[in-house]
PDB file of N, CA and C in Angstrom:
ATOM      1  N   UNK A   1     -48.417  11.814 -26.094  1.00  0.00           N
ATOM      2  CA  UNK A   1     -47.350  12.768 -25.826  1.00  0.00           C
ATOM      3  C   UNK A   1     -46.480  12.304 -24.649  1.00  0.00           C
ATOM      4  N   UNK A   2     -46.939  11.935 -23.400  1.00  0.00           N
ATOM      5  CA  UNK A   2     -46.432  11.175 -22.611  1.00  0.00           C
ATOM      6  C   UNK A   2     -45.666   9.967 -22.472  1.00  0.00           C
ATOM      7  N   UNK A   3     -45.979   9.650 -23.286  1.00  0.00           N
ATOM      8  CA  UNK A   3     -45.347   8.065 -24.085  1.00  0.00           C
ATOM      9  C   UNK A   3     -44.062   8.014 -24.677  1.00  0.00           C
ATOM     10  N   UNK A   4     -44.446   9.025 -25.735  1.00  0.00           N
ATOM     11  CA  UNK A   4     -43.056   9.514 -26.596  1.00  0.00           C
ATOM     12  C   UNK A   4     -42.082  10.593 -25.318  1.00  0.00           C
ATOM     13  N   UNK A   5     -42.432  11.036 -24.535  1.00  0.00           N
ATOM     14  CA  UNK A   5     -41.547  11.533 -23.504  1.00  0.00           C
ATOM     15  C   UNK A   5     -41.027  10.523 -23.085  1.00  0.00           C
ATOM     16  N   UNK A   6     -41.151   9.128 -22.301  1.00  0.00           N
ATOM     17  CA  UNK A   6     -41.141   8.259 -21.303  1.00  0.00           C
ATOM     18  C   UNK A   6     -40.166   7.497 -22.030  1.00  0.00           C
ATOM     19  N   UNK A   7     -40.864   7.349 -23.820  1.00  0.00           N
ATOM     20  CA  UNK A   7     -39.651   6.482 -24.333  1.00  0.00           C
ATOM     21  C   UNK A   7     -38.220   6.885 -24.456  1.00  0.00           C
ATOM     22  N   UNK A   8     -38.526   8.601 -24.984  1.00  0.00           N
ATOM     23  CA  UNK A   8     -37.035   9.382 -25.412  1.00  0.00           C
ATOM     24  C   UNK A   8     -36.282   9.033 -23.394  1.00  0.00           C
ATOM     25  N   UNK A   9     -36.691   9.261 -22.747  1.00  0.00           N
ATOM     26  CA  UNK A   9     -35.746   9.397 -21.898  1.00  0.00           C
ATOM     27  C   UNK A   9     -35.777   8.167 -21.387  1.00  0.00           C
ATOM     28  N   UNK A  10     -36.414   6.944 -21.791  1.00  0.00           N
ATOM     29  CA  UNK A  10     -35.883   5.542 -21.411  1.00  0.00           C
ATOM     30  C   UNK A  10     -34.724   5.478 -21.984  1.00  0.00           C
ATOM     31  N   UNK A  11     -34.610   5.709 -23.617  1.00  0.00           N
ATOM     32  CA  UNK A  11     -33.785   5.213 -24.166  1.00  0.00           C
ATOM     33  C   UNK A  11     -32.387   6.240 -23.779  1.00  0.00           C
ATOM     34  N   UNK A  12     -32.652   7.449 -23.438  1.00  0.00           N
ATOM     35  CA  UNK A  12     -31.185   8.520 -22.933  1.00  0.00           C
ATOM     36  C   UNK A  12     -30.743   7.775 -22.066  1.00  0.00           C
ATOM     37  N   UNK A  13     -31.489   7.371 -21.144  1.00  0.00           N
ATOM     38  CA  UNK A  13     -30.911   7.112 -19.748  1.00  0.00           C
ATOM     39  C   UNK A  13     -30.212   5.634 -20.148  1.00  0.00           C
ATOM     40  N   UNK A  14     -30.407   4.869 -20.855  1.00  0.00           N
ATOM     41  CA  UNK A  14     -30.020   3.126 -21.217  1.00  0.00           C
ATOM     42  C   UNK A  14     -28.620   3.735 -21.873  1.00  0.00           C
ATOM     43  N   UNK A  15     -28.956   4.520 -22.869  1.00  0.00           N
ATOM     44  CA  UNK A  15     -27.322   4.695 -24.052  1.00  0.00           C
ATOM     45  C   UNK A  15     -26.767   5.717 -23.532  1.00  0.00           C
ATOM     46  N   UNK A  16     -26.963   7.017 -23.019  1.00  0.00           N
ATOM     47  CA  UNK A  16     -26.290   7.742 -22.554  1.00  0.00           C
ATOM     48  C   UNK A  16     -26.297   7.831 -20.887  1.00  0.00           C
ATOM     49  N   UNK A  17     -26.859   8.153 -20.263  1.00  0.00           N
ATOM     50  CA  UNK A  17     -26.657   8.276 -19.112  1.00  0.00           C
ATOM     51  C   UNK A  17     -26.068   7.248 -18.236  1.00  0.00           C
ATOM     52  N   UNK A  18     -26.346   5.718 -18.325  1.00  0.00           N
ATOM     53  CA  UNK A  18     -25.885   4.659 -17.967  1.00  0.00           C
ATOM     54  C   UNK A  18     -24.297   4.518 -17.840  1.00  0.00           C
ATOM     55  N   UNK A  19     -24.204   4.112 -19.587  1.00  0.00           N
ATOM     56  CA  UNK A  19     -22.998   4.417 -19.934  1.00  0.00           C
ATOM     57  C   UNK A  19     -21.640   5.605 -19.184  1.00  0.00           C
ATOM     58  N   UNK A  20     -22.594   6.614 -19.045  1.00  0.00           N
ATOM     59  CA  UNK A  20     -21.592   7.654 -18.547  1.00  0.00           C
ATOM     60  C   UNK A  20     -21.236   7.667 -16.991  1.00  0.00           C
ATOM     61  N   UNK A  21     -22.028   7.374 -16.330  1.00  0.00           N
ATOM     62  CA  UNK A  21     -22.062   6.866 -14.683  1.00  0.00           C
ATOM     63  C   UNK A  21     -20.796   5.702 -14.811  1.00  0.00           C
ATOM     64  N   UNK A  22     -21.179   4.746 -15.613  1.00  0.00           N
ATOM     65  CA  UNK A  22     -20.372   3.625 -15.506  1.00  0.00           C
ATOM     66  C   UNK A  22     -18.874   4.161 -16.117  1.00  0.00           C
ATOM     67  N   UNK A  23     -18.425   4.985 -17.056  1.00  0.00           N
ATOM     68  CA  UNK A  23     -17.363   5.364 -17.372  1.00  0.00           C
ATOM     69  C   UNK A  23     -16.753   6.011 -16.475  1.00  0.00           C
ATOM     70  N   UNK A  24     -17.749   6.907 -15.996  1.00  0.00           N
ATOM     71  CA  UNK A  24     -16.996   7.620 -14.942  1.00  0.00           C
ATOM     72  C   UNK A  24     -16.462   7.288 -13.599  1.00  0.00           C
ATOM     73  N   UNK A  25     -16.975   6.158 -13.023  1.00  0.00           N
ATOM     74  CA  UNK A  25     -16.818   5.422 -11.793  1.00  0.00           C
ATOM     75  C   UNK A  25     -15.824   4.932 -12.443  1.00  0.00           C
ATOM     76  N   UNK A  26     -15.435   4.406 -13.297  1.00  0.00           N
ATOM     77  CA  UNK A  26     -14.505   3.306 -13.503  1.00  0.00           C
ATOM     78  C   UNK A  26     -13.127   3.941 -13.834  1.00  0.00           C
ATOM     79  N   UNK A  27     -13.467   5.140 -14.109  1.00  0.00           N
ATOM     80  CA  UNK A  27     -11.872   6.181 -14.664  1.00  0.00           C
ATOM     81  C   UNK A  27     -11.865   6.609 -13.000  1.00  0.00           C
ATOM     82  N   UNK A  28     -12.620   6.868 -12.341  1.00  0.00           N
ATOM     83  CA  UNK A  28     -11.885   7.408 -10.858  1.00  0.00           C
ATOM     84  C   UNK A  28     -11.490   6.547  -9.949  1.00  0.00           C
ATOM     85  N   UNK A  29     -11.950   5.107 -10.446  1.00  0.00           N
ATOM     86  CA  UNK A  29     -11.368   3.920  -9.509  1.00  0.00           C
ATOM     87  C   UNK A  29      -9.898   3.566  -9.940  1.00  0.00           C
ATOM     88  N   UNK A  30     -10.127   3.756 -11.560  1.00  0.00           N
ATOM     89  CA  UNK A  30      -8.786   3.742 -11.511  1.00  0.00           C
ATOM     90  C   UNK A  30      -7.487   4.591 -11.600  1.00  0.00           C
ATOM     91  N   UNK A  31      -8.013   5.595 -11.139  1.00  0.00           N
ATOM     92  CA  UNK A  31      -6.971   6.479 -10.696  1.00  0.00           C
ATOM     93  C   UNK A  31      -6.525   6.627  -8.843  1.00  0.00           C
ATOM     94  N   UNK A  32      -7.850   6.005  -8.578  1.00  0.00           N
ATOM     95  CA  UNK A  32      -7.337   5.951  -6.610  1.00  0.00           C
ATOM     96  C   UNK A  32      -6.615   4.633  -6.491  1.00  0.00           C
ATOM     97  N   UNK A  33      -6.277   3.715  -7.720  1.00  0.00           N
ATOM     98  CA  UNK A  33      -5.587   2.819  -8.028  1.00  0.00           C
ATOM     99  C   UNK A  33      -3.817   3.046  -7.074  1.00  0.00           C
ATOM    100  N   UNK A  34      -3.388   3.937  -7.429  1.00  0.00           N
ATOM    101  CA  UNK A  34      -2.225   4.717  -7.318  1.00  0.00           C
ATOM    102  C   UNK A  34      -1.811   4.848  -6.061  1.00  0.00           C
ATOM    103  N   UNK A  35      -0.989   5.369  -5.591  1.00  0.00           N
ATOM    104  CA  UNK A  35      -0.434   5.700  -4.617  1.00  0.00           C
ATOM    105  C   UNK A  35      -0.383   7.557  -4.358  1.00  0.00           C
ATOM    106  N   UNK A  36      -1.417   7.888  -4.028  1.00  0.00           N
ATOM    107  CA  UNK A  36      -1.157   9.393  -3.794  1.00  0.00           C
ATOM    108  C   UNK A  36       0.804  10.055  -3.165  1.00  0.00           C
ATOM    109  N   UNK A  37       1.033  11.161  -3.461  1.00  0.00           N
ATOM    110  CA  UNK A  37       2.336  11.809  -3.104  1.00  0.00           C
ATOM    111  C   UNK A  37       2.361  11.485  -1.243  1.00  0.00           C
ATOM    112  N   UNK A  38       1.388  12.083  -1.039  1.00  0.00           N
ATOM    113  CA  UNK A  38       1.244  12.216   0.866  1.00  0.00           C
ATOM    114  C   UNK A  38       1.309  10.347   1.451  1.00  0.00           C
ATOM    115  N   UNK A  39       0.607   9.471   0.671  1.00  0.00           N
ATOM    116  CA  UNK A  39       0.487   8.327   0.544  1.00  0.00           C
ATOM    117  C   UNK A  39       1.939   7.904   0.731  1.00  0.00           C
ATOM    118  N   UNK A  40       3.143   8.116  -0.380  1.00  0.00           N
ATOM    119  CA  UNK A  40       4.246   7.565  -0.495  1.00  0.00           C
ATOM    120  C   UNK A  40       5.225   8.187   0.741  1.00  0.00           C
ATOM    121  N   UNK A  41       5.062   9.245   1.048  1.00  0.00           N
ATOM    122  CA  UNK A  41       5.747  10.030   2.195  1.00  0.00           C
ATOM    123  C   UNK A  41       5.233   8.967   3.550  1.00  0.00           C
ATOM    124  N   UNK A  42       4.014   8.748   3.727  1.00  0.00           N
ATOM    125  CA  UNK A  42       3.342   7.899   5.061  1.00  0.00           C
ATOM    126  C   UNK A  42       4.469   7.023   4.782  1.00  0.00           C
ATOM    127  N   UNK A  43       4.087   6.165   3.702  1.00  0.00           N
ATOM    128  CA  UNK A  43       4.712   4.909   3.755  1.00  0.00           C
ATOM    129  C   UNK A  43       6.028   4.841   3.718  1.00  0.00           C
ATOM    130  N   UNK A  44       6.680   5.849   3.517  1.00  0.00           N
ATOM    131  CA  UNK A  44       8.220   5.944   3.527  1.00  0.00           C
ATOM    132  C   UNK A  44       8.810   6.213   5.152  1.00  0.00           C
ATOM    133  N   UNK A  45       7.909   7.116   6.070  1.00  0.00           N
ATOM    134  CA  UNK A  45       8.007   7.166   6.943  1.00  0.00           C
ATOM    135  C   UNK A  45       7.632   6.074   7.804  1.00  0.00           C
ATOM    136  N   UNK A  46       6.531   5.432   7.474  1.00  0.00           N
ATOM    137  CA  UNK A  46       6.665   4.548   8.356  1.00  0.00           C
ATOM    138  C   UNK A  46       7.569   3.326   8.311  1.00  0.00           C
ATOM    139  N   UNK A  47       8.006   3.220   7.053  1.00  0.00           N
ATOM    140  CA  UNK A  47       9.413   2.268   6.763  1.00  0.00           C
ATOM    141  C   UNK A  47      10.340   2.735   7.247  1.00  0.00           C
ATOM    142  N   UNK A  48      10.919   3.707   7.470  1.00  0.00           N
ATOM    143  CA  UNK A  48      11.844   4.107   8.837  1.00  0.00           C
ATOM    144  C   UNK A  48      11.834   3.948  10.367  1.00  0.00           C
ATOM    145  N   UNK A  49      10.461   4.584  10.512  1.00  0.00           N
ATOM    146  CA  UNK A  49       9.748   4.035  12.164  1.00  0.00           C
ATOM    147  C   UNK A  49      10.393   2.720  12.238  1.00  0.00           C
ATOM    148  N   UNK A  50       9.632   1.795  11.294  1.00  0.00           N
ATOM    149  CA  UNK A  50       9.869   0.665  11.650  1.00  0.00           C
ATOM    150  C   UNK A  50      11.216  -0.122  12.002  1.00  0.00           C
ATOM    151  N   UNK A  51      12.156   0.644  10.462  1.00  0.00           N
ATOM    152  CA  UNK A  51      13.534   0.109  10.457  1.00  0.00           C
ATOM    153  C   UNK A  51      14.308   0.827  12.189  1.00  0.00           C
ATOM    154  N   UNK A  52      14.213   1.902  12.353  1.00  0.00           N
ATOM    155  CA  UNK A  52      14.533   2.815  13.419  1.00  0.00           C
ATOM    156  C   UNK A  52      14.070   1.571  15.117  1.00  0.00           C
ATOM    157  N   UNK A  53      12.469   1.260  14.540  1.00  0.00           N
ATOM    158  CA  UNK A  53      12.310   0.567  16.000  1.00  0.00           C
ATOM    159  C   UNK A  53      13.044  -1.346  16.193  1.00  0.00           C
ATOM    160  N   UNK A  54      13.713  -1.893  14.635  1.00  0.00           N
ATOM    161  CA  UNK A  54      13.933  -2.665  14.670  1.00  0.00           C
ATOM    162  C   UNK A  54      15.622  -2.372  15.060  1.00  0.00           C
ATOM    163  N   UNK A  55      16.289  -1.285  14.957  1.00  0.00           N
ATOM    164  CA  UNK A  55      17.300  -1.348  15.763  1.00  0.00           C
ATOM    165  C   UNK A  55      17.723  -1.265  16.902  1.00  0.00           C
ATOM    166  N   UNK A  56      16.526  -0.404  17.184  1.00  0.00           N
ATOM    167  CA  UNK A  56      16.357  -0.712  18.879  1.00  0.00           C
ATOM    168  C   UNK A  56      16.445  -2.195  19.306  1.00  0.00           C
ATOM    169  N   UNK A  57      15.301  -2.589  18.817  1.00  0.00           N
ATOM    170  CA  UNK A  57      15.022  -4.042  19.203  1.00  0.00           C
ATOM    171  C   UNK A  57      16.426  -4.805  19.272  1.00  0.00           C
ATOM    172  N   UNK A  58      17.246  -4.482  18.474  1.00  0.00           N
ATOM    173  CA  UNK A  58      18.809  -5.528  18.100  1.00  0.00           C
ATOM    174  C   UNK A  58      19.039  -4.655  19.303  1.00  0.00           C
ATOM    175  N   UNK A  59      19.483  -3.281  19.847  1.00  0.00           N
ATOM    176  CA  UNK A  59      20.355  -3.369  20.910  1.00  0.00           C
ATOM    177  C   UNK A  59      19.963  -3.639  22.590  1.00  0.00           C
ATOM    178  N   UNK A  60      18.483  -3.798  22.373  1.00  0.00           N
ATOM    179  CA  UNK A  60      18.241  -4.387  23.734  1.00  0.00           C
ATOM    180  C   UNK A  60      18.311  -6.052  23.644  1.00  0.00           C
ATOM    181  N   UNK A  61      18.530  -6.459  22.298  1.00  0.00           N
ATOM    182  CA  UNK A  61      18.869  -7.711  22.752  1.00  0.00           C
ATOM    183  C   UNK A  61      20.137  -7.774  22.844  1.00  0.00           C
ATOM    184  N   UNK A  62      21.175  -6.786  22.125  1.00  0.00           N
ATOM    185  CA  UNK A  62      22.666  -7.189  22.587  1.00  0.00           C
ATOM    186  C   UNK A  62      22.691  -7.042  24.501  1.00  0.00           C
ATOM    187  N   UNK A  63      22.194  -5.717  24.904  1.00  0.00           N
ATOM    188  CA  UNK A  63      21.993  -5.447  26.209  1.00  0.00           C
ATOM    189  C   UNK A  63      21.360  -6.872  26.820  1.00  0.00           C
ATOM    190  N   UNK A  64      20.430  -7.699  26.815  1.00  0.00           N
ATOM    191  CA  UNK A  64      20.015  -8.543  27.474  1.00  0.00           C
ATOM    192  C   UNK A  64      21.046  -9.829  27.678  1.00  0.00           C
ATOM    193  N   UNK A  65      21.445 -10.013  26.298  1.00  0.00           N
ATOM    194  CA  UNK A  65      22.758 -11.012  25.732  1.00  0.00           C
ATOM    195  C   UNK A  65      23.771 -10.614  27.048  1.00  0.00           C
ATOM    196  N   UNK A  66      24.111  -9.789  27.309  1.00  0.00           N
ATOM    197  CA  UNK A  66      25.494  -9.673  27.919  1.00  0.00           C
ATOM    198  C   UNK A  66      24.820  -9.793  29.350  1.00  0.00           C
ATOM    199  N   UNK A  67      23.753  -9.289  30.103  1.00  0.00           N
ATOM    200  CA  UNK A  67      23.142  -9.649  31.359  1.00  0.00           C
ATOM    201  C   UNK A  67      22.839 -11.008  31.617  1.00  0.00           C
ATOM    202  N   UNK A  68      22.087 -11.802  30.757  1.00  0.00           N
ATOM    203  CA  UNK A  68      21.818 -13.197  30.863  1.00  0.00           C
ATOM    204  C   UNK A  68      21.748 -14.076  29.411  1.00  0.00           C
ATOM    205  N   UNK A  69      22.468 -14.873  28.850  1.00  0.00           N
ATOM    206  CA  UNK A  69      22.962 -15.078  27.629  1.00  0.00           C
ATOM    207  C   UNK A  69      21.841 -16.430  27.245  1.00  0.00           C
ATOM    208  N   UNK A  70      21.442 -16.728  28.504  1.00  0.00           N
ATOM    209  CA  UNK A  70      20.264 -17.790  28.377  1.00  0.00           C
ATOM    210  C   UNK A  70      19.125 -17.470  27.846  1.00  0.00           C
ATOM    211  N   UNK A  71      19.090 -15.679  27.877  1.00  0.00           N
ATOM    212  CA  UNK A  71      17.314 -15.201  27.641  1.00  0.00           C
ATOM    213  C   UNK A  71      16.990 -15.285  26.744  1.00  0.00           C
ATOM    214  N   UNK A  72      17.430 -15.969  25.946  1.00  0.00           N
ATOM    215  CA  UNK A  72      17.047 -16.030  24.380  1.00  0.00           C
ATOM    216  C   UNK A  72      15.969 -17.564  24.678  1.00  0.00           C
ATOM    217  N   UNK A  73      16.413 -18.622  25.066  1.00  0.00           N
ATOM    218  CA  UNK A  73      16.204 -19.629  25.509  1.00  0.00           C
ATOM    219  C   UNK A  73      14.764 -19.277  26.302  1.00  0.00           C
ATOM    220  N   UNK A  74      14.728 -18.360  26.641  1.00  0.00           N
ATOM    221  CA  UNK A  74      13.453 -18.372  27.517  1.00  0.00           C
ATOM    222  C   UNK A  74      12.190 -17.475  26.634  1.00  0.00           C
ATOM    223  N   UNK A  75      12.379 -17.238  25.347  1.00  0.00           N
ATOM    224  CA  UNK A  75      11.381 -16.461  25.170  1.00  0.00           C
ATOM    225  C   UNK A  75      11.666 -16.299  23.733  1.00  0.00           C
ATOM    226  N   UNK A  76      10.098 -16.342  22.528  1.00  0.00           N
ATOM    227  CA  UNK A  76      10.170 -16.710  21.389  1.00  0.00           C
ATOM    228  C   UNK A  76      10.855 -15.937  20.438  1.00  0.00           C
ATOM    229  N   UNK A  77      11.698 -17.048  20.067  1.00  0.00           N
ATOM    230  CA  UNK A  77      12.580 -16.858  19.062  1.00  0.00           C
ATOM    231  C   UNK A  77      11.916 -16.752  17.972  1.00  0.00           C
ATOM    232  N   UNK A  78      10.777 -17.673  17.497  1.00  0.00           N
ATOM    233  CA  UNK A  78      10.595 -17.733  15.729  1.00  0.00           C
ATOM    234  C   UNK A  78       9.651 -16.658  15.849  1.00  0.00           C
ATOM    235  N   UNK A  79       8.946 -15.482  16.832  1.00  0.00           N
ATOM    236  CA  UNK A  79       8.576 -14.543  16.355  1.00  0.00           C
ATOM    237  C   UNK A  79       9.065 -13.247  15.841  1.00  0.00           C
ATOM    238  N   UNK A  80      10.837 -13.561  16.612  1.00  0.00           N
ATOM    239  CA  UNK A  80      11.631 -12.983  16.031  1.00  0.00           C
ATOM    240  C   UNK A  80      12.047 -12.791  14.652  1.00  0.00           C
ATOM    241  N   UNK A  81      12.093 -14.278  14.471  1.00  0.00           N
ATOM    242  CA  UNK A  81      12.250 -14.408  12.713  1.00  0.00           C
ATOM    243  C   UNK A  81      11.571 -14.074  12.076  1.00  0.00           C
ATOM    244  N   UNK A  82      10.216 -13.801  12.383  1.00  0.00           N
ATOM    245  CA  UNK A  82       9.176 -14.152  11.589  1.00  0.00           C
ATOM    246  C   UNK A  82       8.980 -12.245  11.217  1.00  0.00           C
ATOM    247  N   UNK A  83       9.207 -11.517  12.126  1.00  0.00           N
ATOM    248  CA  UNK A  83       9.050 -10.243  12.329  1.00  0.00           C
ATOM    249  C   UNK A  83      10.375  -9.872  11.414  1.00  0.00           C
ATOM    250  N   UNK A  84      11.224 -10.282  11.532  1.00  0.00           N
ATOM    251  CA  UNK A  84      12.452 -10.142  10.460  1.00  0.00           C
ATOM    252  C   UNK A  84      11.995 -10.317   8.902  1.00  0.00           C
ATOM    253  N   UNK A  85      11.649 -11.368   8.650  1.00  0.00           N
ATOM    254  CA  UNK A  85      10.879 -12.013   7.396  1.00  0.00           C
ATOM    255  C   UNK A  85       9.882 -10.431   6.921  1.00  0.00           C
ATOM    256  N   UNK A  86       9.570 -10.314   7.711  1.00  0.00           N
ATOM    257  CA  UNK A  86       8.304  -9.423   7.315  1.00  0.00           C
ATOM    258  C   UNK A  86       8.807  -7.872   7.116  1.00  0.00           C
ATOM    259  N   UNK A  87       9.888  -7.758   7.747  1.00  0.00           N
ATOM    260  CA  UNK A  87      10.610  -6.686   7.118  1.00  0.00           C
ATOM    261  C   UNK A  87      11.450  -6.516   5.927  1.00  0.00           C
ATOM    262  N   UNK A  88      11.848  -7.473   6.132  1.00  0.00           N
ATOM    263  CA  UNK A  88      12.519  -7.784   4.576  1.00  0.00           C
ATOM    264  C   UNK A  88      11.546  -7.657   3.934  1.00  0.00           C
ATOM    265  N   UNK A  89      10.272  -8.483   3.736  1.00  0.00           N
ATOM    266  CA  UNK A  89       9.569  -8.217   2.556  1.00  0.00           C
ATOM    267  C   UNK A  89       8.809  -6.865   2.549  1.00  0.00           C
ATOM    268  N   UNK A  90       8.876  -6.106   3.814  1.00  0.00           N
ATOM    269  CA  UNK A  90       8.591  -4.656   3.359  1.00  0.00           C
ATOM    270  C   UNK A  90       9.872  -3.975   2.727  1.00  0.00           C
ATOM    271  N   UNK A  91      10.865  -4.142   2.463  1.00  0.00           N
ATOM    272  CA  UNK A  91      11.671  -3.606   2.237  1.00  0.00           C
ATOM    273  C   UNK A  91      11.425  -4.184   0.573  1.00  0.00           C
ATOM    274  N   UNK A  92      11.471  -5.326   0.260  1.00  0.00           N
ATOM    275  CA  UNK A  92      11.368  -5.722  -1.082  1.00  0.00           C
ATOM    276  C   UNK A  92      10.241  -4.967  -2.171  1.00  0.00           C
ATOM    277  N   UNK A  93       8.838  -4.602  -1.006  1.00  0.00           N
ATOM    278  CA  UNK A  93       8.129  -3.995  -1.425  1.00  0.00           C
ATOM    279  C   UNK A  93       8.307  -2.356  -1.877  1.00  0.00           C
ATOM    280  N   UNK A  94       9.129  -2.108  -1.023  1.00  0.00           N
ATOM    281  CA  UNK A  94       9.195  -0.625  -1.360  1.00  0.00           C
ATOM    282  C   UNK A  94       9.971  -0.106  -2.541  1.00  0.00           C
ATOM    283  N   UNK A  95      11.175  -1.514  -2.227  1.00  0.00           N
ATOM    284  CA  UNK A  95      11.793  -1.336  -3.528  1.00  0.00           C
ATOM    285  C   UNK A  95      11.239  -1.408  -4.550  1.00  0.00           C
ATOM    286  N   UNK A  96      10.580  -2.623  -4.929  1.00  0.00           N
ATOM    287  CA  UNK A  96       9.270  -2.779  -6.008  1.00  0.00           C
ATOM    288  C   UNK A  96       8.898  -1.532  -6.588  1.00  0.00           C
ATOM    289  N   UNK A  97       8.190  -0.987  -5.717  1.00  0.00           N
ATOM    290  CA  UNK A  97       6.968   0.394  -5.653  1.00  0.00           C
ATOM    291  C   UNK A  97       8.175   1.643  -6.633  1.00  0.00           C
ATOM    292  N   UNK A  98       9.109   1.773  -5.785  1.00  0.00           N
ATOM    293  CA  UNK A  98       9.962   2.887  -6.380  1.00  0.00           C
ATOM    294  C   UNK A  98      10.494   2.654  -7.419  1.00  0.00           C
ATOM    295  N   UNK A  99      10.477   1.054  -8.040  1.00  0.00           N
ATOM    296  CA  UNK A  99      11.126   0.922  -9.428  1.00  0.00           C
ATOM    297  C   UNK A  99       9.851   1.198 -10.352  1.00  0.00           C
ATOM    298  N   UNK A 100       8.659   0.448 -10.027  1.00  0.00           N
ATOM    299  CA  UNK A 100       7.414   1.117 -10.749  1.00  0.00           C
ATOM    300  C   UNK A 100       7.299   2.540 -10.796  1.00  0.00           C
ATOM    301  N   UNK A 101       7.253   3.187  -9.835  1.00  0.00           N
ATOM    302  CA  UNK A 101       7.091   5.059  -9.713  1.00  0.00           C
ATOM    303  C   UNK A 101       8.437   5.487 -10.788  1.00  0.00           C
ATOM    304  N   UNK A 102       9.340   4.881 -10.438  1.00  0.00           N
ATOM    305  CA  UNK A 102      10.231   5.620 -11.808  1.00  0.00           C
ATOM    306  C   UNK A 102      10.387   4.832 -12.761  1.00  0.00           C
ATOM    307  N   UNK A 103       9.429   3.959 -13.508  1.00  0.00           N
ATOM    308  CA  UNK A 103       9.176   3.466 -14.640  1.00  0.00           C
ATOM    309  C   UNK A 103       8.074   4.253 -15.274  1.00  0.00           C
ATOM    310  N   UNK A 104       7.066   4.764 -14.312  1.00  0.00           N
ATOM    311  CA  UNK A 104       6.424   5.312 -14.852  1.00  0.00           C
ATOM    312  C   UNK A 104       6.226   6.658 -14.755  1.00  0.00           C
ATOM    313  N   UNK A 105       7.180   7.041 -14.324  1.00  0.00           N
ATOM    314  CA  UNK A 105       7.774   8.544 -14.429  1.00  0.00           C
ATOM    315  C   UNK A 105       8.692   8.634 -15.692  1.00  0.00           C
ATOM    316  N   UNK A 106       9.219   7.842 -16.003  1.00  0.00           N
ATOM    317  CA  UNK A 106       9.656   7.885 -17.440  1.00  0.00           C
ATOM    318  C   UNK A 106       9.031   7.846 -18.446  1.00  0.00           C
ATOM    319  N   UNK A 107       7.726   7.248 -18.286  1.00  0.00           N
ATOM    320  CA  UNK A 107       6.897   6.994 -19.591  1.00  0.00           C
ATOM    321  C   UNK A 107       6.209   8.324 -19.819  1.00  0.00           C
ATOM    322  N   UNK A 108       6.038   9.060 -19.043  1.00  0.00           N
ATOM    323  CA  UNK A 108       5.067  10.248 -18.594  1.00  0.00           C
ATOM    324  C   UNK A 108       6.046  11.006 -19.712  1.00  0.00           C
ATOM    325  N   UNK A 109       7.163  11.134 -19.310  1.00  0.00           N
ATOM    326  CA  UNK A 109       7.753  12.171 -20.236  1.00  0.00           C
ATOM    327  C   UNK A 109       8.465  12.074 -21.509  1.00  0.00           C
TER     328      UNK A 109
END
């Protein structure tokens, strides 16, 4: 009697229960896949912060430019660029993101 218990629920747990753990992990992974609403608001905001603190940055260097026109000369330039570079490609990214979100806001409906 014990036996035939041990087998029935070997075999539930192999074809059904297994199976269903594994389906189910795998449908909620791929739904945190996504970009939550609050998610896209962060990231939209902080793409402003950023754009907002990179104009700063341009007018204290016009301000420095007109005090001493050498200070550029004294202090790194290619991290400048490089910090430029990297905005642009956040910017490329976002664009990206929002052409996907309304590609697939179209398909939805």
């Amino acid at each position: 009697m014990m036996d035939e218990f041990m087998g029935f629920f070997a075999i539930a747990a192999i074809f059904i229960a297994l199976p269903w753990l594994i389906f189910h992990y795998v449908t909620k992974w791929k739904g945190q896949a996504t970009l939550t609403q609050p998610d896209e608001k962060l990231l939209e905001q902080l793409h402003d912060a950023a754009r907002r603190l990179d104009d700063r940055l341009c007018t204290i260097e016009r301000i420095m430019s007109a005090e001493d026109p050498e200070w550029r000369q004294k202090c790194a330039l290619p991290e400048r660029n490089r910090d430029q570079a990297l905005l642009e490609r956040a910017d490329d990214l976002l664009a990206e993101h929002e052409a996907l979100l309304s590609g697939s806001r179209k398909e939805r409906r």
